[in-house]
Protein backbone atom coordinates (compact mmCIF):
# COMPACT_ATOMS: atom_id res chain seq x y z
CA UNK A 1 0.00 0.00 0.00
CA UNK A 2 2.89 2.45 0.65
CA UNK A 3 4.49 1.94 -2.49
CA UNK A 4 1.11 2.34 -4.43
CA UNK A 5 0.39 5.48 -2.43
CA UNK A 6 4.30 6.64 -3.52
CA UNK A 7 3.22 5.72 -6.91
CA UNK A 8 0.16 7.54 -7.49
CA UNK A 9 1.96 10.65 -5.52
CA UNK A 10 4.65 10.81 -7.90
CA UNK A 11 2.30 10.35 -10.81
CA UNK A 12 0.32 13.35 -10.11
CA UNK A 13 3.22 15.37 -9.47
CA UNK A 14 4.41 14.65 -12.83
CA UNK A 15 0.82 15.66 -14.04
CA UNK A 16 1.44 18.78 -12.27
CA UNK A 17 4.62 19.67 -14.28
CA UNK A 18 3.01 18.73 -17.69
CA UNK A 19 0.05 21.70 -17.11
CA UNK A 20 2.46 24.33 -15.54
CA UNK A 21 5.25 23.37 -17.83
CA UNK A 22 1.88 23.36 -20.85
CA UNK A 23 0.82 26.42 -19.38
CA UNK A 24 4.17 28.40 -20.19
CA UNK A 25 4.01 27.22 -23.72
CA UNK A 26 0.54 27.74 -24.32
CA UNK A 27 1.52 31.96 -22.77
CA UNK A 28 4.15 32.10 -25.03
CA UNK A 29 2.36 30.36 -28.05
CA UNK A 30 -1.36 29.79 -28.70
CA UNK A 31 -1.10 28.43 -32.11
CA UNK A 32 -0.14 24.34 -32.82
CA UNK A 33 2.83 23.55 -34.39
CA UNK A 34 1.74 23.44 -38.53
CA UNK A 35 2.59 19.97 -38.61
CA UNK A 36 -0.83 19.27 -36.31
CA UNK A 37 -2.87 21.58 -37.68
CA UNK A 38 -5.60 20.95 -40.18
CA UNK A 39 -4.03 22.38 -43.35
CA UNK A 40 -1.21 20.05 -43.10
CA UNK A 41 -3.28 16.76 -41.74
CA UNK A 42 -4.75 17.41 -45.12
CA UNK A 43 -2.41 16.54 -47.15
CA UNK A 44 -1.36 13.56 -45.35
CA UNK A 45 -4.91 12.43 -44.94
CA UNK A 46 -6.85 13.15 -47.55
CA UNK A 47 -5.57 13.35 -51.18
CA UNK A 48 -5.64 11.60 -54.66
CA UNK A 49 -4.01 8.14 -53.16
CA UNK A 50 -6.34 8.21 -50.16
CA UNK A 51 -9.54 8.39 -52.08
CA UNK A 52 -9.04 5.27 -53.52
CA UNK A 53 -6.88 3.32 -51.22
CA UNK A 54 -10.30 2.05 -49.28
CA UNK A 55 -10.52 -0.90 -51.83
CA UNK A 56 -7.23 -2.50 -51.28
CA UNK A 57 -8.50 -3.54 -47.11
CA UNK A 58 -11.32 -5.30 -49.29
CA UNK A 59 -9.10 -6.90 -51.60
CA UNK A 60 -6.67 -7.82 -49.03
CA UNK A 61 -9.24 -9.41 -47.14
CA UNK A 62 -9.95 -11.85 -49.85
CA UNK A 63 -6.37 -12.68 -50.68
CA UNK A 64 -5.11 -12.62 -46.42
CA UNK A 65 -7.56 -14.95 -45.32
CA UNK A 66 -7.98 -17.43 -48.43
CA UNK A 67 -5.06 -19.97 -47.83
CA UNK A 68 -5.36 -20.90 -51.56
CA UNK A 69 -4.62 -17.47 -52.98
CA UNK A 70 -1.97 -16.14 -50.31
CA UNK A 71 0.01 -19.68 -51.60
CA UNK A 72 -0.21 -19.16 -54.76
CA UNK A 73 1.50 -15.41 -54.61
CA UNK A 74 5.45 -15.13 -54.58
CA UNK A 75 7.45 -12.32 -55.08
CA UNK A 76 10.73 -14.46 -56.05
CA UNK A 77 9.98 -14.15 -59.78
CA UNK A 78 10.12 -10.25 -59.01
CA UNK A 79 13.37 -10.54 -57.89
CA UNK A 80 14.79 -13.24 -60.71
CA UNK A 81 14.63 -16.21 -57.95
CA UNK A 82 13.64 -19.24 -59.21
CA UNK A 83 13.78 -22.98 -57.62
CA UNK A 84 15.82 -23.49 -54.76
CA UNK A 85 17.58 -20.06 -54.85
CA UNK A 86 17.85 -18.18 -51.53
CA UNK A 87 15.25 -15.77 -51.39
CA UNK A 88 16.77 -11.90 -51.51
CA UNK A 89 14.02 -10.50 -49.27
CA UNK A 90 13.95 -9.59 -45.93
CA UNK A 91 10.36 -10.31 -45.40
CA UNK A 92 8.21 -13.36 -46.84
CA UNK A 93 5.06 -12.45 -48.77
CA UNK A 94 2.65 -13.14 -46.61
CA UNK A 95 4.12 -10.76 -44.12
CA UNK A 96 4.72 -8.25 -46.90
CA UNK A 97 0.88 -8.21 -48.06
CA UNK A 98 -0.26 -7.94 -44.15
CA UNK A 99 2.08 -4.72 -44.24
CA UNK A 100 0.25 -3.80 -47.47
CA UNK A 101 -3.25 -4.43 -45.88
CA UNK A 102 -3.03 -2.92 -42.64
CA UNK A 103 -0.85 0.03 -44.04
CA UNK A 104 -3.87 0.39 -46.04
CA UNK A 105 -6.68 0.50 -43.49
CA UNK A 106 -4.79 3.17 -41.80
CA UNK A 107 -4.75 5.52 -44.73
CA UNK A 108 -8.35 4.40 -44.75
CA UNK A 109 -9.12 5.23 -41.08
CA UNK A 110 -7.01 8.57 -41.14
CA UNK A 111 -9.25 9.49 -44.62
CA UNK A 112 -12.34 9.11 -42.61
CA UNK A 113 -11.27 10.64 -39.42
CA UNK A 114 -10.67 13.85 -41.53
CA UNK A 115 -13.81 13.76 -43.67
CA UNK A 116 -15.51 13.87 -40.40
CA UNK A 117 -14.20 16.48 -38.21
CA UNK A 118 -12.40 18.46 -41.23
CA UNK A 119 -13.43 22.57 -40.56
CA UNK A 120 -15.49 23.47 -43.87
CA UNK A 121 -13.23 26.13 -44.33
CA UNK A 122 -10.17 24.18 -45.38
CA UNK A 123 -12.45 22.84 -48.19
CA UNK A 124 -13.56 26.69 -48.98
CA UNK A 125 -9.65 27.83 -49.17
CA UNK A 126 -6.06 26.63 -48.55
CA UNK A 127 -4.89 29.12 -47.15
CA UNK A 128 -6.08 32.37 -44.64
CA UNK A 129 -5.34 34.59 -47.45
CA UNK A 130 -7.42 32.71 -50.03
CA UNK A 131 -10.15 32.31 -47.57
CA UNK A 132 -9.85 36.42 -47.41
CA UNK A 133 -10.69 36.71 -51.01
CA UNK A 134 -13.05 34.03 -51.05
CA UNK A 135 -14.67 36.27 -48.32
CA UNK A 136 -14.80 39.49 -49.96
CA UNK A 137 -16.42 37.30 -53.15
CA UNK A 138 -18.78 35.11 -51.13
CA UNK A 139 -20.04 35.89 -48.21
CA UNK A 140 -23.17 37.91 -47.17
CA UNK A 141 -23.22 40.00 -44.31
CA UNK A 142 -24.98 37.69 -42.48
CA UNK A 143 -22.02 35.12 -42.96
CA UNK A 144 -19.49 37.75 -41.49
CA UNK A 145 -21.45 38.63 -38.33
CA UNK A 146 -21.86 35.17 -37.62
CA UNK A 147 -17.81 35.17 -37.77
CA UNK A 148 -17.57 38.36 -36.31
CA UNK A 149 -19.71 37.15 -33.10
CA UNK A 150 -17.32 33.79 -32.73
CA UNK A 151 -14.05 35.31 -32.81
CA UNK A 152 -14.72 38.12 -30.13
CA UNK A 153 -16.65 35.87 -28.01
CA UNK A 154 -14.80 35.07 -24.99
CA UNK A 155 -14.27 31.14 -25.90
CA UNK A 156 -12.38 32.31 -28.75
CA UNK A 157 -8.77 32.07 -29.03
CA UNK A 158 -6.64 34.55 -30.25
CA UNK A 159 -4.75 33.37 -33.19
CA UNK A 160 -2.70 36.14 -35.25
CA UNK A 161 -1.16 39.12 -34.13
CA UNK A 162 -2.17 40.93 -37.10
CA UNK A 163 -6.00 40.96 -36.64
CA UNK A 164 -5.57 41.39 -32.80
CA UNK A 165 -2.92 44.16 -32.21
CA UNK A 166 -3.85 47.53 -33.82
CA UNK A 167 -0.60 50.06 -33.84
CA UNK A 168 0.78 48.30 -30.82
CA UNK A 169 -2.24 48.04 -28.76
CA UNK A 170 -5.11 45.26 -28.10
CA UNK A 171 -8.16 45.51 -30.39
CA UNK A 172 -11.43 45.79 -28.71
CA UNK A 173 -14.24 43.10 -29.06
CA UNK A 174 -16.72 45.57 -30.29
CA UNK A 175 -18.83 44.33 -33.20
CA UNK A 176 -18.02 46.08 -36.56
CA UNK A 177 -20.19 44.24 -39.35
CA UNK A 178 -22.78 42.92 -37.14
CA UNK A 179 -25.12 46.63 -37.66
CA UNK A 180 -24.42 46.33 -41.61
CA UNK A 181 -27.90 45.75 -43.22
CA UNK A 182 -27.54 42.84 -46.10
CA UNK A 183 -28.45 45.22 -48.70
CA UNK A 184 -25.47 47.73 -47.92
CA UNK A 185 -22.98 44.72 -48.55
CA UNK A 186 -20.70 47.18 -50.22
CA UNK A 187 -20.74 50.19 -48.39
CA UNK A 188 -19.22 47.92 -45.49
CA UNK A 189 -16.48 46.51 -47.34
CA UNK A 190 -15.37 49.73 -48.59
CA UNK A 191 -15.26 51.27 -45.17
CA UNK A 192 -13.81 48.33 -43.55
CA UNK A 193 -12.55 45.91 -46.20
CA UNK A 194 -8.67 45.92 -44.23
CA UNK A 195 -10.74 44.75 -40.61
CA UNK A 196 -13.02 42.17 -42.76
CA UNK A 197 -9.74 40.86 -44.69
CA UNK A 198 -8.10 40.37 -41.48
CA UNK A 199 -11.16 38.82 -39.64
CA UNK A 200 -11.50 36.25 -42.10
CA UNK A 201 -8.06 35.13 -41.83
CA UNK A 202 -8.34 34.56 -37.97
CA UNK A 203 -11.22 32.54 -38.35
CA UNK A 204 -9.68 30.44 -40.90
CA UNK A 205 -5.85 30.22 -38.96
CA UNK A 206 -8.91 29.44 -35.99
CA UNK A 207 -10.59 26.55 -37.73
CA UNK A 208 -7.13 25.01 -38.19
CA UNK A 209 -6.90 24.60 -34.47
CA UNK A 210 -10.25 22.50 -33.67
CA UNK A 211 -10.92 18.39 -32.76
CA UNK A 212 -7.43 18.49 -31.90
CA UNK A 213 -7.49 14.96 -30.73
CA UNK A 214 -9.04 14.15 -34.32
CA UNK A 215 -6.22 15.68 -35.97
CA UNK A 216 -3.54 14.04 -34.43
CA UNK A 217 -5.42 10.99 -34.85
CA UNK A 218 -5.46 11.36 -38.60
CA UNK A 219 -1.99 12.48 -38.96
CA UNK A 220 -0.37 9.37 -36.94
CA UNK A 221 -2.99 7.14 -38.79
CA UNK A 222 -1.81 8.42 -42.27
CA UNK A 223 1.86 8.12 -41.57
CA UNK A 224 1.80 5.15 -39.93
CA UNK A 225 -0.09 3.47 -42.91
CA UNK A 226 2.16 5.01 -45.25
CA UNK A 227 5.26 3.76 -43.55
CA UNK A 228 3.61 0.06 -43.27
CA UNK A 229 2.77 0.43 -47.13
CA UNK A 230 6.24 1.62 -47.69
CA UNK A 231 8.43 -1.01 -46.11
CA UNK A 232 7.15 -4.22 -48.68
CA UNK A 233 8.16 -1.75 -51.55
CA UNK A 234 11.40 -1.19 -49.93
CA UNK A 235 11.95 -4.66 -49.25
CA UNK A 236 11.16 -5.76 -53.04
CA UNK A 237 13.20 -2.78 -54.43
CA UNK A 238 16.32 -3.83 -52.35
CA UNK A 239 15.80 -7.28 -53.96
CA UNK A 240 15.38 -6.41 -57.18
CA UNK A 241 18.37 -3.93 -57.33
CA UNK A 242 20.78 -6.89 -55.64
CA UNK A 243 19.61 -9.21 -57.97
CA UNK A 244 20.62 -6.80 -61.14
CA UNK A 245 24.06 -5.54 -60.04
CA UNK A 246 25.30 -9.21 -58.41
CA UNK A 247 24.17 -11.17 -61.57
């Protein structure tokens, strides 16, 4: 019992460090590193390869568990080994196409993770400058109080220095757009196009910053299945290669 108590003691003083040590970072810093934000889980997560890769689980299912089929494949003839040759891979097939198949659902799982918590905006604009224009070209003046109401409430958090600090001192959360009638849509960009720009970039750099348990999720999910799909194709490339320049 004393050595559980010194346990769990020691445990939450550790605990303790982590927030005050968290707390110092988060004064000094309130924006993620970019490699955890959305804009980068992105591109690990969702692009061309991803959209497709959902139908190699299924077909690895059928060739994995059917002891017919995973016999049948070799990847000796890939490598010019024929007969009783010593095979020049590191790993045998059937661990190489598990690789392939888990590596896969990963991608797959990290895909779906960010269709489902992505921020709308990242699909809208890649970056808080496009999402600017986009603003100025799209949006009604309904759509910009909305904003407008979210970033000076006081849940928000304060993102870029440029929208908050106004010739060195703290900008005010007084509402701006939010008394613009939908009709005058012009009129308030022309007398406050520079505040609106700015707005909409720290509601986009904002977005980045949400379900961050989601995005680190689908960032270790993505890379993880890439590096499992990468080591079979490593493994048959090394083969291949010693095969050409040793024959």
């Amino acid at each position: 019992m004393g050595r559980a108590r010194l346990g769990w003691r020691l445990v939450h003083q550790i605990v303790g460090w982590i927030e005050i040590c968290g707390g110092a970072l988060l004064l000094k810093s309130r924006t993620d590193w970019k490699v955890v934000r959305w804009e980068t889980v992105k591109g690990v997560a969702s692009n061309d390869f991803t959209r497709v890769v959902g139908l190699i689980p299924i077909a690895g299912y059928l060739i994995l568990f059917n002891d017919e089929i995973a016999g049948i494949l070799s990847f000796d003839a890939l490598a010019g080994v024929a007969g009783t040759e010593r095979s020049p891979f590191l790993l045998d097939g059937l661990t190489k196409l598990r690789l392939v198949f888990f590596g896969s659902l990963c991608v797959f799982c990290s895909f779906l993770t960010y269709r489902l918590f992505r921020p709308e905006v990242l699909e809208a604009a890649k970056s808080d400058l496009e999402f600017s224009e986009v603003v100025r070209q799209r949006y009604s003046v309904y759509d910009l109080a909305q904003i407008e109401e979210r970033v000076h409430s006081e849940a928000w958090v304060e993102r870029t220095e440029a929208f908050w600090i106004v010739l060195g001192t703290q900008r005010s959360k007084k509402p701006v757009v939010s008394g613009f009638r939908p009709d005058v849509r012009a009129e308030m960009f022309s007398k406050h196009g520079d505040y609106i720009g700015f707005l909409a970039r720290e509601w986009w750099v904002g977005m980045m910053h949400t379900y961050k348990p989601a995005r680190i999720c689908a960032l270790v999910l993505g890379v993880l299945g890439y590096a499992m799909l990468a080591v079979p194709t490593l493994d048959i490339a090394q083969a291949v290669l010693r095969h050409i320049f040793t024959s």
